[in-house]
C-alpha atoms as a PDB file:
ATOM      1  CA  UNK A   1      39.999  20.998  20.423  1.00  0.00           C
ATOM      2  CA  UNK A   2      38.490  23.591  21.901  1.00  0.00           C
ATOM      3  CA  UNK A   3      38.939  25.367  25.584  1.00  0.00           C
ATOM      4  CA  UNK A   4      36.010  26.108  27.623  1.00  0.00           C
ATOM      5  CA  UNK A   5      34.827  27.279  30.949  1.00  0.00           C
ATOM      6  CA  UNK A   6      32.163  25.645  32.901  1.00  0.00           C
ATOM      7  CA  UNK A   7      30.003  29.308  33.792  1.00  0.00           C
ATOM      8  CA  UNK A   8      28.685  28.335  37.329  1.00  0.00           C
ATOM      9  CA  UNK A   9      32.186  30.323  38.618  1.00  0.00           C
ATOM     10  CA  UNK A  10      30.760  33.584  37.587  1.00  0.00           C
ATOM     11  CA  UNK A  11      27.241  32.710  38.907  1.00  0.00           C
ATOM     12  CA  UNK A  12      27.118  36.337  40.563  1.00  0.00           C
ATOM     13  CA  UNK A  13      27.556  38.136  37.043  1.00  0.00           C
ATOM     14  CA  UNK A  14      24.708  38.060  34.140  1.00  0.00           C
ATOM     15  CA  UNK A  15      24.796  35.637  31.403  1.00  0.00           C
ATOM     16  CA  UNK A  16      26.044  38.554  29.498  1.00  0.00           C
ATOM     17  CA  UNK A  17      28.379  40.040  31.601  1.00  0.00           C
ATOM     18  CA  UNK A  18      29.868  36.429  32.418  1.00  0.00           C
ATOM     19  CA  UNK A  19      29.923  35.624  28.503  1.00  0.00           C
ATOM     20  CA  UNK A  20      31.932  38.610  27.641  1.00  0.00           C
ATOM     21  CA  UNK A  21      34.287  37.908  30.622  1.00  0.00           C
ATOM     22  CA  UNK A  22      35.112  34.867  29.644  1.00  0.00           C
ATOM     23  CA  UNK A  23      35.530  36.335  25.833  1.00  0.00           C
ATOM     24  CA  UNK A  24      37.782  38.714  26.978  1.00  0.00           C
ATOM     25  CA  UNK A  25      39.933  35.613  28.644  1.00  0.00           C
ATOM     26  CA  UNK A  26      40.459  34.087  25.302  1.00  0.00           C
ATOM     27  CA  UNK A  27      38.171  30.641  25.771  1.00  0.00           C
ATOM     28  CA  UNK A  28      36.012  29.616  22.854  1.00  0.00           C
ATOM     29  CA  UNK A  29      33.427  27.678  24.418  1.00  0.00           C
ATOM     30  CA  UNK A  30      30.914  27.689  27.287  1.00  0.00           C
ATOM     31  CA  UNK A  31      29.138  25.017  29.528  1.00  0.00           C
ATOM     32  CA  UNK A  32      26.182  26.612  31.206  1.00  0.00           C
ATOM     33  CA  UNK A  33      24.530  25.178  34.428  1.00  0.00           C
ATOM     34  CA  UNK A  34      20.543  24.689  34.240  1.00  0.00           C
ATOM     35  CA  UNK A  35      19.678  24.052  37.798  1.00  0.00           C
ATOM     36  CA  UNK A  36      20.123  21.028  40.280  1.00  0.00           C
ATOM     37  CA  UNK A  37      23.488  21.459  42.086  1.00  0.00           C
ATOM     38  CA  UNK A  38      25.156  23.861  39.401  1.00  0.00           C
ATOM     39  CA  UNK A  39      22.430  26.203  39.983  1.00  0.00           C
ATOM     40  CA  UNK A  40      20.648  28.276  37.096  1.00  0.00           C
ATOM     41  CA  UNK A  41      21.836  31.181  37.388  1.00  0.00           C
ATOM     42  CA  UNK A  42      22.639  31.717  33.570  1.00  0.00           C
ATOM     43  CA  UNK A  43      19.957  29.707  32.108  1.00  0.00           C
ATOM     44  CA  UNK A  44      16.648  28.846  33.440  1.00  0.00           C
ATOM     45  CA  UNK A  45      15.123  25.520  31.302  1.00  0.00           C
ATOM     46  CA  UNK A  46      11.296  26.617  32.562  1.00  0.00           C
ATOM     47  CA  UNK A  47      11.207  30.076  31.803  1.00  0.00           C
ATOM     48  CA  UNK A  48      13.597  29.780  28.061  1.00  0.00           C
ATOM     49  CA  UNK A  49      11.032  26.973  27.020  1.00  0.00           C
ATOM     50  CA  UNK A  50       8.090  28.707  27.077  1.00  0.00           C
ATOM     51  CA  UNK A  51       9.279  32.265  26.017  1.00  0.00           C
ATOM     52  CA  UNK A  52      10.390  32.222  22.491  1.00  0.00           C
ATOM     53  CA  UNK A  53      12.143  35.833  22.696  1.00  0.00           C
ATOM     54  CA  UNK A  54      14.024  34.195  25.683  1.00  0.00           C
ATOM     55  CA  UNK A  55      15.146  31.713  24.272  1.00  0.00           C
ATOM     56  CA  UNK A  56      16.407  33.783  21.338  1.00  0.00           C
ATOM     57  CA  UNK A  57      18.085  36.240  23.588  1.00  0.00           C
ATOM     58  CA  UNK A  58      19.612  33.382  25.107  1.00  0.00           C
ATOM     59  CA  UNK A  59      21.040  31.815  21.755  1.00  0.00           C
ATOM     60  CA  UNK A  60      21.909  35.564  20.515  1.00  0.00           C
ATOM     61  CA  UNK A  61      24.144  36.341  23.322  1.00  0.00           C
ATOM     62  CA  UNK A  62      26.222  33.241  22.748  1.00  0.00           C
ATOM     63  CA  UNK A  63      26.204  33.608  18.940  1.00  0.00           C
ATOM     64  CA  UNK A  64      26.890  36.921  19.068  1.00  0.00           C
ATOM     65  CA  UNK A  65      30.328  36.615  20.785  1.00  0.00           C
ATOM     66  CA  UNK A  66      31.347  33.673  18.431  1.00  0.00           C
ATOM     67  CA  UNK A  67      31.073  31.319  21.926  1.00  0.00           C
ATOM     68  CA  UNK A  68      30.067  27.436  21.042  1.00  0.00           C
ATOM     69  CA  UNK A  69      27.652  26.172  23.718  1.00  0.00           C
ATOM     70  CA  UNK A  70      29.478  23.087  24.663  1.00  0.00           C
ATOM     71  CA  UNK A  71      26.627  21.379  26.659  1.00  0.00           C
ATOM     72  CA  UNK A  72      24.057  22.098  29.084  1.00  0.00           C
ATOM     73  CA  UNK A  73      24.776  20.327  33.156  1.00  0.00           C
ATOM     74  CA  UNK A  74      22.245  19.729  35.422  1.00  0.00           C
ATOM     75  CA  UNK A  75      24.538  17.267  38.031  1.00  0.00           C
ATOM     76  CA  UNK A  76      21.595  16.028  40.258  1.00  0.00           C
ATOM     77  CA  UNK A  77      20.740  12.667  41.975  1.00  0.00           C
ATOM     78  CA  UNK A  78      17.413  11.541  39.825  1.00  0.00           C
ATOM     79  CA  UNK A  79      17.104   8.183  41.497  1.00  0.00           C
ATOM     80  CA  UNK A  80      17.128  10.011  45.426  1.00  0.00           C
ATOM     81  CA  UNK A  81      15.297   7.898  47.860  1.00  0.00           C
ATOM     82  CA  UNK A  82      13.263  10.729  48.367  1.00  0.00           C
ATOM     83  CA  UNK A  83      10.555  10.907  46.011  1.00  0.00           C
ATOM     84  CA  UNK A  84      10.350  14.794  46.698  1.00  0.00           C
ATOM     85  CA  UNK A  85      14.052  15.470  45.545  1.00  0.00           C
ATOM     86  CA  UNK A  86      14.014  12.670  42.979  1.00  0.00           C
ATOM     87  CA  UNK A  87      11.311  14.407  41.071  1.00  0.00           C
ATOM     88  CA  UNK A  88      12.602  17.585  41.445  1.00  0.00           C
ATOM     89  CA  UNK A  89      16.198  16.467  39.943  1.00  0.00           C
ATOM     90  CA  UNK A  90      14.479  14.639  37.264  1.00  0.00           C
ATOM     91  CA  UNK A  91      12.046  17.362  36.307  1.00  0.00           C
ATOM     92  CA  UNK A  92      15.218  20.067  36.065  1.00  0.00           C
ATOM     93  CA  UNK A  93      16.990  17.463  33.935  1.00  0.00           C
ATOM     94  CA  UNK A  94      13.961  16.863  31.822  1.00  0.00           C
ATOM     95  CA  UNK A  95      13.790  20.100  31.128  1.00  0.00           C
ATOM     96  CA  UNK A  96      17.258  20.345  30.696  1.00  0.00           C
ATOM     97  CA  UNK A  97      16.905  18.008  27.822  1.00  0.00           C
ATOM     98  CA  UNK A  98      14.567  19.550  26.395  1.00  0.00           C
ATOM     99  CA  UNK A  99      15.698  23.218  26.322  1.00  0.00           C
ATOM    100  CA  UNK A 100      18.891  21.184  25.005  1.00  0.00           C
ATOM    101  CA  UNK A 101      16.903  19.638  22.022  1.00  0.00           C
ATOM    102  CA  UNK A 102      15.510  23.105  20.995  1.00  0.00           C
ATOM    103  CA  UNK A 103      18.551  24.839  21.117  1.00  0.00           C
ATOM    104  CA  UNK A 104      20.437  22.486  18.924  1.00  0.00           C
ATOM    105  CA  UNK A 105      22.882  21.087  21.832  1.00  0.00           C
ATOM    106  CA  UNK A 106      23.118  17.076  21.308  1.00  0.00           C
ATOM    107  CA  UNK A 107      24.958  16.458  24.974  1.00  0.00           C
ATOM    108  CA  UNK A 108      23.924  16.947  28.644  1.00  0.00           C
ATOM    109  CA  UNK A 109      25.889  16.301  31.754  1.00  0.00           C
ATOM    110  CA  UNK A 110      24.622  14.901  34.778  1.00  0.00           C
ATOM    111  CA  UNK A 111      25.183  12.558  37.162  1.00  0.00           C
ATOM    112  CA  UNK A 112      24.260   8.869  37.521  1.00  0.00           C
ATOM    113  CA  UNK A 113      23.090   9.221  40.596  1.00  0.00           C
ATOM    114  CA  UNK A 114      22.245   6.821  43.655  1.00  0.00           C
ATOM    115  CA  UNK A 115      19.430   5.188  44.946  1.00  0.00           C
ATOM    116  CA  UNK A 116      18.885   3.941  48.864  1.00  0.00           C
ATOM    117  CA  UNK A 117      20.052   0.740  49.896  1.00  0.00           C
ATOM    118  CA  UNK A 118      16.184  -0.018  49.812  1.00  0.00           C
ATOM    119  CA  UNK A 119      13.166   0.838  49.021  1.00  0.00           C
ATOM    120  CA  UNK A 120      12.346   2.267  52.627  1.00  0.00           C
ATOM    121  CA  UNK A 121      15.718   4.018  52.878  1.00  0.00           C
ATOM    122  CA  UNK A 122      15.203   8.452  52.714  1.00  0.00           C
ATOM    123  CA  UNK A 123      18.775   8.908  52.041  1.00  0.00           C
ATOM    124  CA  UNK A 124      21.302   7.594  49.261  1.00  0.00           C
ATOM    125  CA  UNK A 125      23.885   4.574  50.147  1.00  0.00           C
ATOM    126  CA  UNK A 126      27.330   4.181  47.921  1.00  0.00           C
ATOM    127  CA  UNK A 127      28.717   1.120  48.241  1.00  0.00           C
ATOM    128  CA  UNK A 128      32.140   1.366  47.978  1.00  0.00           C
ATOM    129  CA  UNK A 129      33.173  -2.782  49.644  1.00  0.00           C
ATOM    130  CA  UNK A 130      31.547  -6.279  49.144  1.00  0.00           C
ATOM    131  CA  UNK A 131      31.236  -6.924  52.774  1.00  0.00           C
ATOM    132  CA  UNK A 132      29.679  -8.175  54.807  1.00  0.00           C
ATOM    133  CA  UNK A 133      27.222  -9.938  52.263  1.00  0.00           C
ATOM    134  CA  UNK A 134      24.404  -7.083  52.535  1.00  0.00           C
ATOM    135  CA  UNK A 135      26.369  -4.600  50.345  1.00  0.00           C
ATOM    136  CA  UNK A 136      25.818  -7.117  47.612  1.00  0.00           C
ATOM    137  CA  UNK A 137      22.324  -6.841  48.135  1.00  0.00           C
ATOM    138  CA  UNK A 138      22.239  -3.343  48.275  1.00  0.00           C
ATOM    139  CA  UNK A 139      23.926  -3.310  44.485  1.00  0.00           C
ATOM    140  CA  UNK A 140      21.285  -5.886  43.059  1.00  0.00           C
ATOM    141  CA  UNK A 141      18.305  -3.428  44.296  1.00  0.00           C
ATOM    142  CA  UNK A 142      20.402  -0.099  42.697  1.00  0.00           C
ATOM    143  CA  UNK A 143      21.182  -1.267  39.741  1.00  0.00           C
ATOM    144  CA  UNK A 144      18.223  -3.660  38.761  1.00  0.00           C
ATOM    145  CA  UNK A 145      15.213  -2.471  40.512  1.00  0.00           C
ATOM    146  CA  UNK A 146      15.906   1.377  40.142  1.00  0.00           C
ATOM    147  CA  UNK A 147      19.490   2.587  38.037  1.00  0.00           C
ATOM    148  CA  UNK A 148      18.228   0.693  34.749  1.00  0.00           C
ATOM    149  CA  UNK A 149      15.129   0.920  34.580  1.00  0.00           C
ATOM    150  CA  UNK A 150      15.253   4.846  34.812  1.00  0.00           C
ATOM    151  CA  UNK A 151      18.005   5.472  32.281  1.00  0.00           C
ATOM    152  CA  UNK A 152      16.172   3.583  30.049  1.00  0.00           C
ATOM    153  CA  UNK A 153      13.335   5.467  29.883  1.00  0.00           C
ATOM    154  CA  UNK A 154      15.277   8.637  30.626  1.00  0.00           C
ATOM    155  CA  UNK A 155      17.503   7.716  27.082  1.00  0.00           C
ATOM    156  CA  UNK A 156      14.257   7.076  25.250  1.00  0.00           C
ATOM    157  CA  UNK A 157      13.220  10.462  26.474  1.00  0.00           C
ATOM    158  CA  UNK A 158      16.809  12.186  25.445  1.00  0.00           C
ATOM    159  CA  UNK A 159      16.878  10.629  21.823  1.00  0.00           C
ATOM    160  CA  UNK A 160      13.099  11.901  21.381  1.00  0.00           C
ATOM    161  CA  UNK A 161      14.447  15.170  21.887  1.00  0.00           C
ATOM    162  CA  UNK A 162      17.595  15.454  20.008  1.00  0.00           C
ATOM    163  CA  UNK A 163      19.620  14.679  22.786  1.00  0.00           C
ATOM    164  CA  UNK A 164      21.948  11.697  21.819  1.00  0.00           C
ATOM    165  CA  UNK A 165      24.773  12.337  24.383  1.00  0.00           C
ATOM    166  CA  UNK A 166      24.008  12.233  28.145  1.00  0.00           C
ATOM    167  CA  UNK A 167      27.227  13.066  29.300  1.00  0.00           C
ATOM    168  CA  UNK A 168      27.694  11.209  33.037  1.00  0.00           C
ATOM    169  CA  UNK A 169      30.215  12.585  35.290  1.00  0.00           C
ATOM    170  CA  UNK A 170      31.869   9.344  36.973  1.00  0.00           C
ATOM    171  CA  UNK A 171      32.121  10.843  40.920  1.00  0.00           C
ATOM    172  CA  UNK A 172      32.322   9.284  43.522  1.00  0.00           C
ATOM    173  CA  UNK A 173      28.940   8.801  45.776  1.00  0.00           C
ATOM    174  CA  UNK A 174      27.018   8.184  42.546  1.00  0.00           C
ATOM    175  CA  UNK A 175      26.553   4.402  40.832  1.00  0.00           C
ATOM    176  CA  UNK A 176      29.167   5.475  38.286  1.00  0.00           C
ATOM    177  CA  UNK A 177      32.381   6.556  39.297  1.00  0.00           C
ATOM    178  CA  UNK A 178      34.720   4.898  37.244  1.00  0.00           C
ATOM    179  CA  UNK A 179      35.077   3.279  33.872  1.00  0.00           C
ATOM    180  CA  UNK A 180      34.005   0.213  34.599  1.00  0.00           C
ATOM    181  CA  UNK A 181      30.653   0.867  36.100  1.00  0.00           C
ATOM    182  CA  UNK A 182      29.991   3.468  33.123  1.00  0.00           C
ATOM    183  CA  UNK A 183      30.544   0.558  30.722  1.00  0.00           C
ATOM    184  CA  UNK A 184      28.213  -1.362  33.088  1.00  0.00           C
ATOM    185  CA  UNK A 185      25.486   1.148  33.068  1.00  0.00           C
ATOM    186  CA  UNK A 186      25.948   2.071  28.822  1.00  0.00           C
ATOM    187  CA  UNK A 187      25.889  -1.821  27.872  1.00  0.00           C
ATOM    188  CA  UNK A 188      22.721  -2.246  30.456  1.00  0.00           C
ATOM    189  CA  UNK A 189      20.771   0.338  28.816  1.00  0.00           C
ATOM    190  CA  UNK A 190      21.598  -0.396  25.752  1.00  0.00           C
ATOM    191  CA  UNK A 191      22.100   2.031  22.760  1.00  0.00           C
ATOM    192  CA  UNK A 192      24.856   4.645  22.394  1.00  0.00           C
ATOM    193  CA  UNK A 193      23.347   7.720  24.336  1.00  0.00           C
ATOM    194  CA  UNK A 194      25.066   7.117  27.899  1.00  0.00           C
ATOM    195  CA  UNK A 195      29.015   8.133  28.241  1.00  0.00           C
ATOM    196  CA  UNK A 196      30.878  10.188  29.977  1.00  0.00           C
ATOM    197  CA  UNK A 197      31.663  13.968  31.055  1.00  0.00           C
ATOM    198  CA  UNK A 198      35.362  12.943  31.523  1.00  0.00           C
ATOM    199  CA  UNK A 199      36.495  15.122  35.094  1.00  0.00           C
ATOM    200  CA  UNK A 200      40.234  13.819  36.151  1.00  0.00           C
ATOM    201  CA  UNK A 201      39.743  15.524  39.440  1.00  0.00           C
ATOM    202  CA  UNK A 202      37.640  12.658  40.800  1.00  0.00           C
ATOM    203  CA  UNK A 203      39.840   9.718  38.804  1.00  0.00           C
ATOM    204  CA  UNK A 204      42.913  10.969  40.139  1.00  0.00           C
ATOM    205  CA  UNK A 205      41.956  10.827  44.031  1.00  0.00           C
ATOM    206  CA  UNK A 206      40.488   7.161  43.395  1.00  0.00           C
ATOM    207  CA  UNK A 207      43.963   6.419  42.355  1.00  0.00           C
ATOM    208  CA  UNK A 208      43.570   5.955  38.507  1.00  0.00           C
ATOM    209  CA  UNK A 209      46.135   7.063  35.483  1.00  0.00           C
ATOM    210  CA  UNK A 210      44.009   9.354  33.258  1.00  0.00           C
ATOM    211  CA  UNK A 211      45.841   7.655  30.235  1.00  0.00           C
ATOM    212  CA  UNK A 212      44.347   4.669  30.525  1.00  0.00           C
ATOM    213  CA  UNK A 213      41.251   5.729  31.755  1.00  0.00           C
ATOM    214  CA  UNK A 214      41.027   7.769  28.395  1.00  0.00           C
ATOM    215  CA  UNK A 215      42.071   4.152  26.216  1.00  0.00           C
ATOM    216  CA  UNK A 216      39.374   2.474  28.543  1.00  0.00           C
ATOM    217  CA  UNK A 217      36.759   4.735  27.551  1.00  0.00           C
ATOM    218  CA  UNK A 218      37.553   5.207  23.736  1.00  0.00           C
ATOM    219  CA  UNK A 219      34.172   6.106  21.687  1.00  0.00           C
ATOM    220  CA  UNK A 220      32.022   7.285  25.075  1.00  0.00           C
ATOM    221  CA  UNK A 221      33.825  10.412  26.108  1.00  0.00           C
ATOM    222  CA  UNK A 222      31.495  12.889  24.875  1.00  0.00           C
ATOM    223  CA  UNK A 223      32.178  15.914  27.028  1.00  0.00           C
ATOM    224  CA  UNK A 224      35.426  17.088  29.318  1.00  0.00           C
ATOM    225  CA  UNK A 225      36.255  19.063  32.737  1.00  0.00           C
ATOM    226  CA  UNK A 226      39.579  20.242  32.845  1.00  0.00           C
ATOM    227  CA  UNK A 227      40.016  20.290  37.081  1.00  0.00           C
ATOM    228  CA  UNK A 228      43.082  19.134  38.434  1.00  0.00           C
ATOM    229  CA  UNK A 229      43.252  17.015  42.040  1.00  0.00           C
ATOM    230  CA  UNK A 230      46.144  16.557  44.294  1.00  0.00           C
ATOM    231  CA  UNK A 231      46.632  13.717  46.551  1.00  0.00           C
ATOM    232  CA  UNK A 232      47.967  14.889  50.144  1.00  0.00           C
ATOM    233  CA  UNK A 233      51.243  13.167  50.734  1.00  0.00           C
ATOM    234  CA  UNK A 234      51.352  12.831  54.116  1.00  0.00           C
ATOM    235  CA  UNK A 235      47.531  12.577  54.967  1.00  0.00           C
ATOM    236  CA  UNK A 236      46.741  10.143  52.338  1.00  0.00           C
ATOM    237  CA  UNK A 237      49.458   7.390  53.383  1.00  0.00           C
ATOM    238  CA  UNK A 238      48.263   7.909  57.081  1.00  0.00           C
ATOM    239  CA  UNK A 239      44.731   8.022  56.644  1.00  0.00           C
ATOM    240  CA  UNK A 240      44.283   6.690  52.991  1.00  0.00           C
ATOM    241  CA  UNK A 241      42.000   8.537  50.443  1.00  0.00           C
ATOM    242  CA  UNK A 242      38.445   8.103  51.500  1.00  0.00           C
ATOM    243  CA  UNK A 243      38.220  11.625  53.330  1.00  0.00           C
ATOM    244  CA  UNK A 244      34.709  12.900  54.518  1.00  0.00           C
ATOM    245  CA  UNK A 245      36.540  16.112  56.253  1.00  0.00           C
ATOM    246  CA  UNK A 246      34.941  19.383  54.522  1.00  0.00           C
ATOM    247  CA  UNK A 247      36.604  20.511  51.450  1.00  0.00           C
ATOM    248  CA  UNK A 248      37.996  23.217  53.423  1.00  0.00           C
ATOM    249  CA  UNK A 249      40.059  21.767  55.760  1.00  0.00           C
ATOM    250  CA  UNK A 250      42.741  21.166  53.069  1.00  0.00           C
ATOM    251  CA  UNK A 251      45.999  20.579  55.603  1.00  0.00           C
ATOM    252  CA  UNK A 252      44.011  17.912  56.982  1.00  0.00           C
ATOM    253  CA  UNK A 253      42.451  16.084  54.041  1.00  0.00           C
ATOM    254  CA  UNK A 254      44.235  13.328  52.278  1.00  0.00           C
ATOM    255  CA  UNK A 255      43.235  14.975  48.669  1.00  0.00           C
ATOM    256  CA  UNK A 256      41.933  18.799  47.736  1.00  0.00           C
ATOM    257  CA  UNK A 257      40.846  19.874  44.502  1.00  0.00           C
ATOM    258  CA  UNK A 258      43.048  22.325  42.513  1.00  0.00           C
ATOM    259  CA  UNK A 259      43.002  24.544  39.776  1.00  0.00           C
ATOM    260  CA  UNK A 260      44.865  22.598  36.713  1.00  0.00           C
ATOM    261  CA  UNK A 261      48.586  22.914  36.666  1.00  0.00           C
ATOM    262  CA  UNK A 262      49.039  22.824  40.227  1.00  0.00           C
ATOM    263  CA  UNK A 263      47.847  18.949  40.837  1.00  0.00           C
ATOM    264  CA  UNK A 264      49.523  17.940  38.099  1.00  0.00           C
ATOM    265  CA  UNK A 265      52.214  19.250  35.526  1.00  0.00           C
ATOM    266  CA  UNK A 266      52.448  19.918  31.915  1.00  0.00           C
ATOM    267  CA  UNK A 267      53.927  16.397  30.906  1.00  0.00           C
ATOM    268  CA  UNK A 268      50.424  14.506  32.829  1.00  0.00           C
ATOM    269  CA  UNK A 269      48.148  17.016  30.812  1.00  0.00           C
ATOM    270  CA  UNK A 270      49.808  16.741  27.710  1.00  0.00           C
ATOM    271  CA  UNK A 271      49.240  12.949  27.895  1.00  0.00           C
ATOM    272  CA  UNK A 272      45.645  13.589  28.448  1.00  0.00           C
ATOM    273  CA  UNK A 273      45.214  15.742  25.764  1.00  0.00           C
ATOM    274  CA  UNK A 274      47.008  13.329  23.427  1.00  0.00           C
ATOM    275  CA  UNK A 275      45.529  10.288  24.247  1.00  0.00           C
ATOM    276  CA  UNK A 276      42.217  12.331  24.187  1.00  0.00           C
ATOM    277  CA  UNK A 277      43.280  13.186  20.434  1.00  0.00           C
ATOM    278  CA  UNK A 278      44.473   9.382  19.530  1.00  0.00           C
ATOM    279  CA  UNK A 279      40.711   7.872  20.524  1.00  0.00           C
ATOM    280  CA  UNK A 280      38.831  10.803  18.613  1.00  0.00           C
ATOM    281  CA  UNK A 281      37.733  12.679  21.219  1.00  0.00           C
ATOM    282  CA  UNK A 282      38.103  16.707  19.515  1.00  0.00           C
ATOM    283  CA  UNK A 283      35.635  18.602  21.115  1.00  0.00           C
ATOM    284  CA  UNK A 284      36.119  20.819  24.110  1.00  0.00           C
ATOM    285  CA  UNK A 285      38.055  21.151  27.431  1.00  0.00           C
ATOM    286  CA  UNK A 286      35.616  22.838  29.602  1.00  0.00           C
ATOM    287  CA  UNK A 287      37.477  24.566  33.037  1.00  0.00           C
ATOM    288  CA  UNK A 288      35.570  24.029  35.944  1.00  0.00           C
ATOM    289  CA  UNK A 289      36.851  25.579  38.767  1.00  0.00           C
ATOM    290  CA  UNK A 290      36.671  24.176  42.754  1.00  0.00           C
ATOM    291  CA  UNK A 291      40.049  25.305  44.064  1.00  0.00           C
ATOM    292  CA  UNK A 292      39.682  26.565  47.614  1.00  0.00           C
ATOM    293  CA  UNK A 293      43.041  27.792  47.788  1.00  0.00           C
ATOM    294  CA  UNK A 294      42.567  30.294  44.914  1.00  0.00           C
ATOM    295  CA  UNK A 295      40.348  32.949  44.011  1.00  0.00           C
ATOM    296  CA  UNK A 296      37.592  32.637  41.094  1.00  0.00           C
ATOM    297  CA  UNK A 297      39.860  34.961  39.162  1.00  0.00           C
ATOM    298  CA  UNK A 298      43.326  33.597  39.943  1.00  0.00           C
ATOM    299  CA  UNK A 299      42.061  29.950  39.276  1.00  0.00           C
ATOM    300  CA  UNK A 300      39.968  30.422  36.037  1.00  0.00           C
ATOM    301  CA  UNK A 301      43.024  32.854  34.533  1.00  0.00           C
ATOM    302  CA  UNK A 302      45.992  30.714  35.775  1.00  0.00           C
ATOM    303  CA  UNK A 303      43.910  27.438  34.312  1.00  0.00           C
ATOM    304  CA  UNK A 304      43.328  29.345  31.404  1.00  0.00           C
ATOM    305  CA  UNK A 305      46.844  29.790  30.746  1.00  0.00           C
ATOM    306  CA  UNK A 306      47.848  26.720  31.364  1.00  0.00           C
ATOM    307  CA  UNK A 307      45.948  24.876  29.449  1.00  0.00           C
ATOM    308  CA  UNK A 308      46.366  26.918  26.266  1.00  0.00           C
ATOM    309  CA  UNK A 309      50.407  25.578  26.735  1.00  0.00           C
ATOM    310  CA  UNK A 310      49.205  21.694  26.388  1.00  0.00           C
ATOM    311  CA  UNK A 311      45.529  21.892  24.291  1.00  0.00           C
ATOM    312  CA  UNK A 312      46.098  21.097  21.221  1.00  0.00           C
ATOM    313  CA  UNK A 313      43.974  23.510  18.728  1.00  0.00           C
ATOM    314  CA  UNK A 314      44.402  23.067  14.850  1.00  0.00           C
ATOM    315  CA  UNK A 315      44.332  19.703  13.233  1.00  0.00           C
ATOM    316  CA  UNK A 316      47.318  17.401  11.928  1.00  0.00           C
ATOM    317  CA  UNK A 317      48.582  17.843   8.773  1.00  0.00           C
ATOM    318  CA  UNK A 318      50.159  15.492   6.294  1.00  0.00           C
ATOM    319  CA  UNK A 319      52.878  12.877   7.655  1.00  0.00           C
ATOM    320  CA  UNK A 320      55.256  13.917   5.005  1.00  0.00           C
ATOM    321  CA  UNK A 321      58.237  11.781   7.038  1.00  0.00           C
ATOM    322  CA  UNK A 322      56.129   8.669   6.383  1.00  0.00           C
END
């Protein structure tokens, strides 16, 4: 297993200059952002696709510092009720995908995203209860007149391209947020493309033990954040853990994002990275960084270090005591 840093943290640095930062900090891997909400400040899909000395640029600077591209993320909302920010998400991931498929990357990570409770609605609706009766409704028109449909063309248009991972980040907001509606969305679609950019940060503040989320989702993890949560202890049990106050007002939210170590300690990582190993998943831990109460610097270098305590890096060897 490899560690890796999500790049959108250094978005104020050159791809170069944020490469050999993150060389100098010891990580082996890198995520890069391609527009939508990460931004694209390190890679831009329209301008590498058609400029071939770009492109090689952009695959030399990697190569060059022995750096394994981990995947390319374009989190957007592709199903928006608006038709103008719909198309613009897809078109970004599109691209994505394809800049992905020329470069030799088989995994993107995105979002699910989430439709309007209608047809005529301008702005998404999560549905988070069953009740009253037109919540129900609301799921039926996501899921079977919009979600579907589009990932199945949107798969068809991945696998044409190389692209055999789309790595969804379950969050809160979006149709999937958990295991269960991944599953829901994978087995609709059909095929093996759609599974998950595993991010405990969101799992944790729905309540969930990363363990068995990991057991639940054995054979679909395809790509990992390492971000830590922490649930407020005296805001959540007053005020529960749905929390629209902005991120930072941290003394008065029930749950704040934190850099990993400080949400939870080294026995709760170690699990993850175990159970992680146990259903095959070997590829890379990939920092992402939204602490508030750190800086860039102090966040990415204290996750850095304490991750490489509980990542497990070289494979097992013989059991000789069995």
């Amino acid at each position: 297993m490899k560690l890796g840093v999500f790049s959108v943290l250094l978005g104020e640095k050159s791809l170069v200059e944020a490469l050999d930062i993150l060389v100098d900090l010891g990580v082996e891997a890198v995520e890069i952002g391609t527009g939508n909400w990460p931004g694209n400040a390190h890679c831009d899909p329209a301008s590498l696709l058609k400029d071939d000395s770009e492109l090689k640029a952009f695959r030399k600077a990697i190569e060059d510092r022995n750096l394994t591209l981990s995947a390319l993320s374009c989190h957007g909302n592709p199903v928006h009720p608006s038709i103008t920010i719909a198309k613009e998400h897809s078109e970004i991931q599109r691209k994505t995908i394809e800049l992905a498929g020329k470069l030799g990357i088989d995994r993107v990570v995105t979002f699910s995203g989430c439709p309007g409770g209608s047809a005529d609605d301008h702005t998404p609706n999560w549905v988070t209860c069953p009740w009253p009766p037109d919540f129900l409704e609301v799921l039926d028109y996501q899921w079977n007149e919009v979600l579907i449909p589009y990932w199945k063309d949107e798969i068809d248009f991945a696998e044409s391209n190389g692209v055999t991972k789309i790595c969804l980040e379950m969050h809160p907001g979006f149709c999937v947020y958990n295991p269960e509606t991944l599953w829901k969305l994978r087995n609709a679609v059909g095929g093996k493309v759609i599974g998950a950019n595993l991010d405990p940060s969101h799992l944790f503040w729905q309540g969930m033990d990363l363990t068995h989320v990991i057991r639940q989702l054995k054979g679909i993890i395809y790509h990992f954040h390492a971000k830590d949560c922490i649930i407020d202890p005296i805001n959540a049990k007053s005020n529960g853990v749905l929390d629209t106050k902005h991120y930072g007002d941290e003394i008065n939210r029930s749950w704040i994002f934190r850099t990993c170590g400080f949400g939870h300690g080294h026995l709760t990582w170690k699990a993850i990275v175990s159970n992680l190993k146990m259903v095959g998943y070997d590829y890379v831990m990939s920092i992402e960084h939204e602490d508030s109460l750190t800086s860039t610097n102090e966040g990415l270098t204290k996750a850095i270090s304490f991750l490489k305590e509980v990542i497990l890096e070289e494979q097992p060897g013989e059991m000789h005591w069995a």
